[in-house]
Protein backbone atom coordinates (compact mmCIF):
# COMPACT_ATOMS: atom_id res chain seq x y z
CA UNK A 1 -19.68 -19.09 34.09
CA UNK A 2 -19.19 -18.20 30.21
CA UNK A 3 -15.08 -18.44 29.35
CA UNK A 4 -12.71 -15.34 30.12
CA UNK A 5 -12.31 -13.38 26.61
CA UNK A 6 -10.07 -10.89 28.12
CA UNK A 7 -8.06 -10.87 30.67
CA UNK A 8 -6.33 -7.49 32.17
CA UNK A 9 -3.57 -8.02 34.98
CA UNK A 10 -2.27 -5.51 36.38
CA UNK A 11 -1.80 -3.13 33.51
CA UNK A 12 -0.07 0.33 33.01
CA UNK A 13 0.69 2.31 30.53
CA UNK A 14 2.11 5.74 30.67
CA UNK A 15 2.65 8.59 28.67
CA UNK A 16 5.44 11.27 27.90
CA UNK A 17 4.36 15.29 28.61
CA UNK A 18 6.97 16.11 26.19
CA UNK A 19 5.91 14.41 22.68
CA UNK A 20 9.66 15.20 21.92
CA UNK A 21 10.94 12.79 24.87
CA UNK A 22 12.09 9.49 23.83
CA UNK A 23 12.90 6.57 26.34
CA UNK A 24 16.55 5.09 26.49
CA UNK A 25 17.58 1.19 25.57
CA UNK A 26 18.33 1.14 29.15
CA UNK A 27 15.38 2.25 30.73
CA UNK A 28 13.03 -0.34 29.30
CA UNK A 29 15.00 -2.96 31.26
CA UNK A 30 14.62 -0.72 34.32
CA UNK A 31 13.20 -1.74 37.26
CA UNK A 32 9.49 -0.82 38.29
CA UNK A 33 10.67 1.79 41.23
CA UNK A 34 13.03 3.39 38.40
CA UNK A 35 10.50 3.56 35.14
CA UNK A 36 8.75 6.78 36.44
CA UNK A 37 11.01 9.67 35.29
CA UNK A 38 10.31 13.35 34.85
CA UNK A 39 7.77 14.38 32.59
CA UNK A 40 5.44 11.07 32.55
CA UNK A 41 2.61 10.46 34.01
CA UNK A 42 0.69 6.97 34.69
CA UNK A 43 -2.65 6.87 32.41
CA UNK A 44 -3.15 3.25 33.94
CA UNK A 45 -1.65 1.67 36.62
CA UNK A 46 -2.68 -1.25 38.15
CA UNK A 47 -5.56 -2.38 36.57
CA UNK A 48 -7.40 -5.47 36.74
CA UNK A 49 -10.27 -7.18 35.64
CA UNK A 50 -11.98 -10.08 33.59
CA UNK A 51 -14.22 -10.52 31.31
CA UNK A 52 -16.59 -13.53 30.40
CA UNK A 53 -18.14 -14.25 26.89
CA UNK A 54 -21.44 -12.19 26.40
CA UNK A 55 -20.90 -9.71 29.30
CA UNK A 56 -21.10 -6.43 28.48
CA UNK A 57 -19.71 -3.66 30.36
CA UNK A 58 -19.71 0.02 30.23
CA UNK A 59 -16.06 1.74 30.98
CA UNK A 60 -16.96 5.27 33.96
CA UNK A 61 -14.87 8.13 34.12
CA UNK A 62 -14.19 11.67 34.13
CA UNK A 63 -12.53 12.54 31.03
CA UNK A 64 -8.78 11.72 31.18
CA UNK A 65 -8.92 8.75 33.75
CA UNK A 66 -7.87 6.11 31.29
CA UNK A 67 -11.22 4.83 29.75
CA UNK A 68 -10.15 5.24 26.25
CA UNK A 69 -6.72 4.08 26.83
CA UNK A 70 -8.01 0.99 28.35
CA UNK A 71 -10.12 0.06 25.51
CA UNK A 72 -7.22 0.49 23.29
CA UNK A 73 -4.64 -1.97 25.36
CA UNK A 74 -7.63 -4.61 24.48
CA UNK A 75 -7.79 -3.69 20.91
CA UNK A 76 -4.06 -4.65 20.36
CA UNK A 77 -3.30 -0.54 19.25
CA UNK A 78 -1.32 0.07 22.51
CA UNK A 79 0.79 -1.81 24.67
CA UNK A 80 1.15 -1.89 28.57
CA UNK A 81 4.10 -0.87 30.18
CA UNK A 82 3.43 -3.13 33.30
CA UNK A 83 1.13 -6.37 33.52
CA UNK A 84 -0.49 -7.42 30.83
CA UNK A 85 -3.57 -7.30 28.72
CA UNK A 86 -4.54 -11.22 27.40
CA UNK A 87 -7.04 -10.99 24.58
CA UNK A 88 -8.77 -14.54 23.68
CA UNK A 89 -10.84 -13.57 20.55
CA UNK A 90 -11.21 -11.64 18.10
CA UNK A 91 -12.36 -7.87 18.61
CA UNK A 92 -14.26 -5.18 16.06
CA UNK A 93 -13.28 -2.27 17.60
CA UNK A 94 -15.25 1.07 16.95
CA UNK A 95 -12.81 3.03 18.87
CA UNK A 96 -11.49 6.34 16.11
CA UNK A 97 -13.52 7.30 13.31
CA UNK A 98 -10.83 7.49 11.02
CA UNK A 99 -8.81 4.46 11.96
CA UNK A 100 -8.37 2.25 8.89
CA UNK A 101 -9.65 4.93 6.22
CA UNK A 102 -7.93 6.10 3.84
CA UNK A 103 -8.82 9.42 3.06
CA UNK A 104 -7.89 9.69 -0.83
CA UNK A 105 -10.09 6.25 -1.44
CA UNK A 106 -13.80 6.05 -1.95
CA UNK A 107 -16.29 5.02 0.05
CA UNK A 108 -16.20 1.31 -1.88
CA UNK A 109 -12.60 1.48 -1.96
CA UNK A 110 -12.69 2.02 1.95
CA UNK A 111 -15.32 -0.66 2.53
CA UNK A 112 -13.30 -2.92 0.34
CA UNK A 113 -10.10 -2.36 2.57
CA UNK A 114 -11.28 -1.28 5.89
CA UNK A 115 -13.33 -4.69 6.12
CA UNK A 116 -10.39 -6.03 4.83
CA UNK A 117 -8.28 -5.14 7.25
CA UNK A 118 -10.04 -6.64 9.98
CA UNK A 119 -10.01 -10.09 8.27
CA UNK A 120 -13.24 -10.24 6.76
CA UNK A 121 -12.78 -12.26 3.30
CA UNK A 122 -13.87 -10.87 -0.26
CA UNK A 123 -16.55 -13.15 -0.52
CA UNK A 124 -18.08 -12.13 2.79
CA UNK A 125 -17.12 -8.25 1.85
CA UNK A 126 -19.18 -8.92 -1.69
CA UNK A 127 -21.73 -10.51 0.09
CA UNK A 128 -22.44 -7.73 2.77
CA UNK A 129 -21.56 -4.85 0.81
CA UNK A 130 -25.34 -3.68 -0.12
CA UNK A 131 -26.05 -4.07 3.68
CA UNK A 132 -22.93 -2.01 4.71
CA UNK A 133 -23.76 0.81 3.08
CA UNK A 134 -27.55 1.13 2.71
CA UNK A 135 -26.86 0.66 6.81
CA UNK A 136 -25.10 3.53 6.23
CA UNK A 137 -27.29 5.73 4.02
CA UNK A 138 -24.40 6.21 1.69
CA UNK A 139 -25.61 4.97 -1.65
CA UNK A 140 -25.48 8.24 -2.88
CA UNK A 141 -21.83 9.32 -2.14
CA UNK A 142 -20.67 5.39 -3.06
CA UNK A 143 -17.71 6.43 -5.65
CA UNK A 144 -17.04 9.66 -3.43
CA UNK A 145 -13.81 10.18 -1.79
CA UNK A 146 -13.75 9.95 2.39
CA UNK A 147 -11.83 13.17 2.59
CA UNK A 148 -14.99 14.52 1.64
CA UNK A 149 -17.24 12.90 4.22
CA UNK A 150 -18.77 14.87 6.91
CA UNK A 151 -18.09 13.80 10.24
CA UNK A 152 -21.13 12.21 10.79
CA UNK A 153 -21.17 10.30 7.51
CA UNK A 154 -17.74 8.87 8.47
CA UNK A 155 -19.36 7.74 11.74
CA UNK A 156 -21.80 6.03 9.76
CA UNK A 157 -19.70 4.37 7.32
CA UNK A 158 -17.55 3.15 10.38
CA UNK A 159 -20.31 1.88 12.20
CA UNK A 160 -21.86 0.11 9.60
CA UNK A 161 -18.19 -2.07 8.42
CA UNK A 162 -17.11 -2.58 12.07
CA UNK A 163 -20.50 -3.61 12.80
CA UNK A 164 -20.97 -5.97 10.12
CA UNK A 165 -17.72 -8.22 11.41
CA UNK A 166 -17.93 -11.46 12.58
CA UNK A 167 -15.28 -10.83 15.72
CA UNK A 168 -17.01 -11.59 19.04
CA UNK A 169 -15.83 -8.62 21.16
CA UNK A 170 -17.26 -5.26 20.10
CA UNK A 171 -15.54 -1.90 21.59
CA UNK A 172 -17.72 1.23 21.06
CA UNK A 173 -15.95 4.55 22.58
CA UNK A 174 -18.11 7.41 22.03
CA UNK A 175 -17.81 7.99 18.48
CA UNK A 176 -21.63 7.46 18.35
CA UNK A 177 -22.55 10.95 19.98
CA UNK A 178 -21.03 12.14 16.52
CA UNK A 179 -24.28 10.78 14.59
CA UNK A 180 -27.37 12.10 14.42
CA UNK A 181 -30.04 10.83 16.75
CA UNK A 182 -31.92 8.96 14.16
CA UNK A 183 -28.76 7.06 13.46
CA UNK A 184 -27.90 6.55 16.96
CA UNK A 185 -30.74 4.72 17.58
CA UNK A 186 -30.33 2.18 14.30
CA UNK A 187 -26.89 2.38 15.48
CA UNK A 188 -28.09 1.03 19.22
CA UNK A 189 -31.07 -1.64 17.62
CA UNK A 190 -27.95 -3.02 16.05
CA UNK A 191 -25.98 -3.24 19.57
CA UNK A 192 -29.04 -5.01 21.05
CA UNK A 193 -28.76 -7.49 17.99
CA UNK A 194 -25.34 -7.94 18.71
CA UNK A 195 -25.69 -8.74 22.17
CA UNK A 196 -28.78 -10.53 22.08
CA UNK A 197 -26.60 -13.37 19.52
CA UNK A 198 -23.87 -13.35 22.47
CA UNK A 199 -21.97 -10.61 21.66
CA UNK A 200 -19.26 -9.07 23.99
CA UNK A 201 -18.88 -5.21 24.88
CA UNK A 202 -17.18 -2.86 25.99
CA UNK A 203 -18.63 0.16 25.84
CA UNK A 204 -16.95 4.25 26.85
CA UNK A 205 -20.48 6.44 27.17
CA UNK A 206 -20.73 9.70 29.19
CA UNK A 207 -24.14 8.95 28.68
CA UNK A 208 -25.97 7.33 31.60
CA UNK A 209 -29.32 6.17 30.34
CA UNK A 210 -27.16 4.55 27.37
CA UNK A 211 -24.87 2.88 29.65
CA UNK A 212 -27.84 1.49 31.84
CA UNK A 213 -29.51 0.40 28.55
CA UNK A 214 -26.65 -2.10 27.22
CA UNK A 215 -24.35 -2.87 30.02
CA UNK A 216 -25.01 -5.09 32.67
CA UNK A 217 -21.56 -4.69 34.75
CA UNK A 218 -19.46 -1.58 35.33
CA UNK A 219 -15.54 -0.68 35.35
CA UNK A 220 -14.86 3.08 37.60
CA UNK A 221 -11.41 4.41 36.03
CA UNK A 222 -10.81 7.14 38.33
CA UNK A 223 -6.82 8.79 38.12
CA UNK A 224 -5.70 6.00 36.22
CA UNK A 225 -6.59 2.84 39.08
CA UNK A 226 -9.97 1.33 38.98
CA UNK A 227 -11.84 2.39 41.61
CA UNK A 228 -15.03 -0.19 41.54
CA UNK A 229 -15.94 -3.05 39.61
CA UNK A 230 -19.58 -3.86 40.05
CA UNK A 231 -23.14 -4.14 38.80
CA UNK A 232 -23.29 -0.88 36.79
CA UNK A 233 -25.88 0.81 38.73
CA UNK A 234 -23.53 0.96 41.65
CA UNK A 235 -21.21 1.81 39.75
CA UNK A 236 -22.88 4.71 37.94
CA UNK A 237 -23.78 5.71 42.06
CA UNK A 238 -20.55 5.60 43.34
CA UNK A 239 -19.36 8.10 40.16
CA UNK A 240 -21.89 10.71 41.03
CA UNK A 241 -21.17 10.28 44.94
CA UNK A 242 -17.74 11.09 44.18
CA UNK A 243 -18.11 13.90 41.37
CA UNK A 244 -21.66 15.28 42.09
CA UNK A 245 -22.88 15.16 38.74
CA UNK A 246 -24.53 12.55 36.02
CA UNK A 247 -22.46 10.62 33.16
């Protein structure tokens, strides 16, 4: 079997009702019986699960299970507040359109920084940069500022830089249904690329022909626990057993 990339043990994470709340010195020594106090809620708890090196696995839920939250503990954005979330290479993570962008900047100015960012060196940036954005079919707006962007064009500008990185885990969380369907499906050719060269993915989709298409193996968030871990199709079955209706 290919080498664990990630590895989730046990994770939670939980969130404050009342954005005004603020947790004491005290309680983040507390013990685990004592950490729930009035007003949070658990978005994860007890989560568990690892991935190999080329897998690629499609994230199920109702909205509000946890999906997207999960997919951030692995990008390094969020931290749990029990287990922990091991992460063994380096991950591209497609997970908020406007994380990284700057909205004042220009396109180029974003590319430049956004790429950047993520590690990629000047010479690679130079090198890729026609690719990046005829990818995105933003030639024309170039020296235009992102403010300025429509949503979908931000998609595709996203897309195109994250895609372009040389990180071996890719994490793709819906943004996509943003795009336009011709995109979407230069957007997926590129996926396939990606996995075919040994890619790994995570991938959040309410959409069930799209999670059939690229994933192989399946992860059920369902109130915050995983509920299955399996082959996606059964996976995918047991989610419409329980909620009567398709992804």
């Amino acid at each position: 079997m290919a080498e664990p990339v990630i590895e989730v043990r046990d994770a939670g994470i939980r969130f404050r009702r009342n954005r005004g709340g603020r947790r004491s010195f005290k309680d983040l020594f507390a013990g685990r019986n004592r950490r729930s106090r009035p007003g949070e809620f658990w978005a994860l708890r007890g989560v568990t699960a690892t991935v190999h090196a080329g897998e690629a696995i499609g994230v199920v839920g109702r909205n509000g299970q946890g999906k997207s939250t999960l997919l951030k503990l692995v990008a390094g954005v969020m931290l749990p507040d029990e287990g922990a979330v091991t992460v063994h290479r380096g991950v591209a993570p497609l997970i908020e359109i406007t994380g990284g962008f700057v909205n004042d900047l220009t396109v180029r100015e974003n590319v430049l920084l956004t790429a950047g960012l993520h590690g990629m060196t000047r010479s690679a940036i130079d090198e890729r940069f026609d690719e990046i954005i005829d990818f995105a079919e933003l030639g024309d707006v170039i020296d235009t500022p992102y403010k300025h962007l429509s949503s979908g064009m931000k998609v595709r500008l996203a897309f195109s830089v994250i895609s372009r990185l040389d990180e071996p885990i890719l994490l793709v969380d819906e943004v996509l249904a943003v795009g336009d369907k011709a995109f979407r499906d230069k957007c997926y050719a590129r996926i396939d690329e990606l996995l075919s060269g040994g890619r790994t993915l995570f991938f959040v989709s309410h959409n069930e022909r799209d999670l059939k298409r690229f994933c192989t193996r399946g992860l059920y968030l369902d109130k915050g626990a995983l509920a299955l871990d399996g082959p996606i199709a059964d996976v995918l079955e047991r989610y419409n057993t329980d909620y009567g209706t398709k992804q």
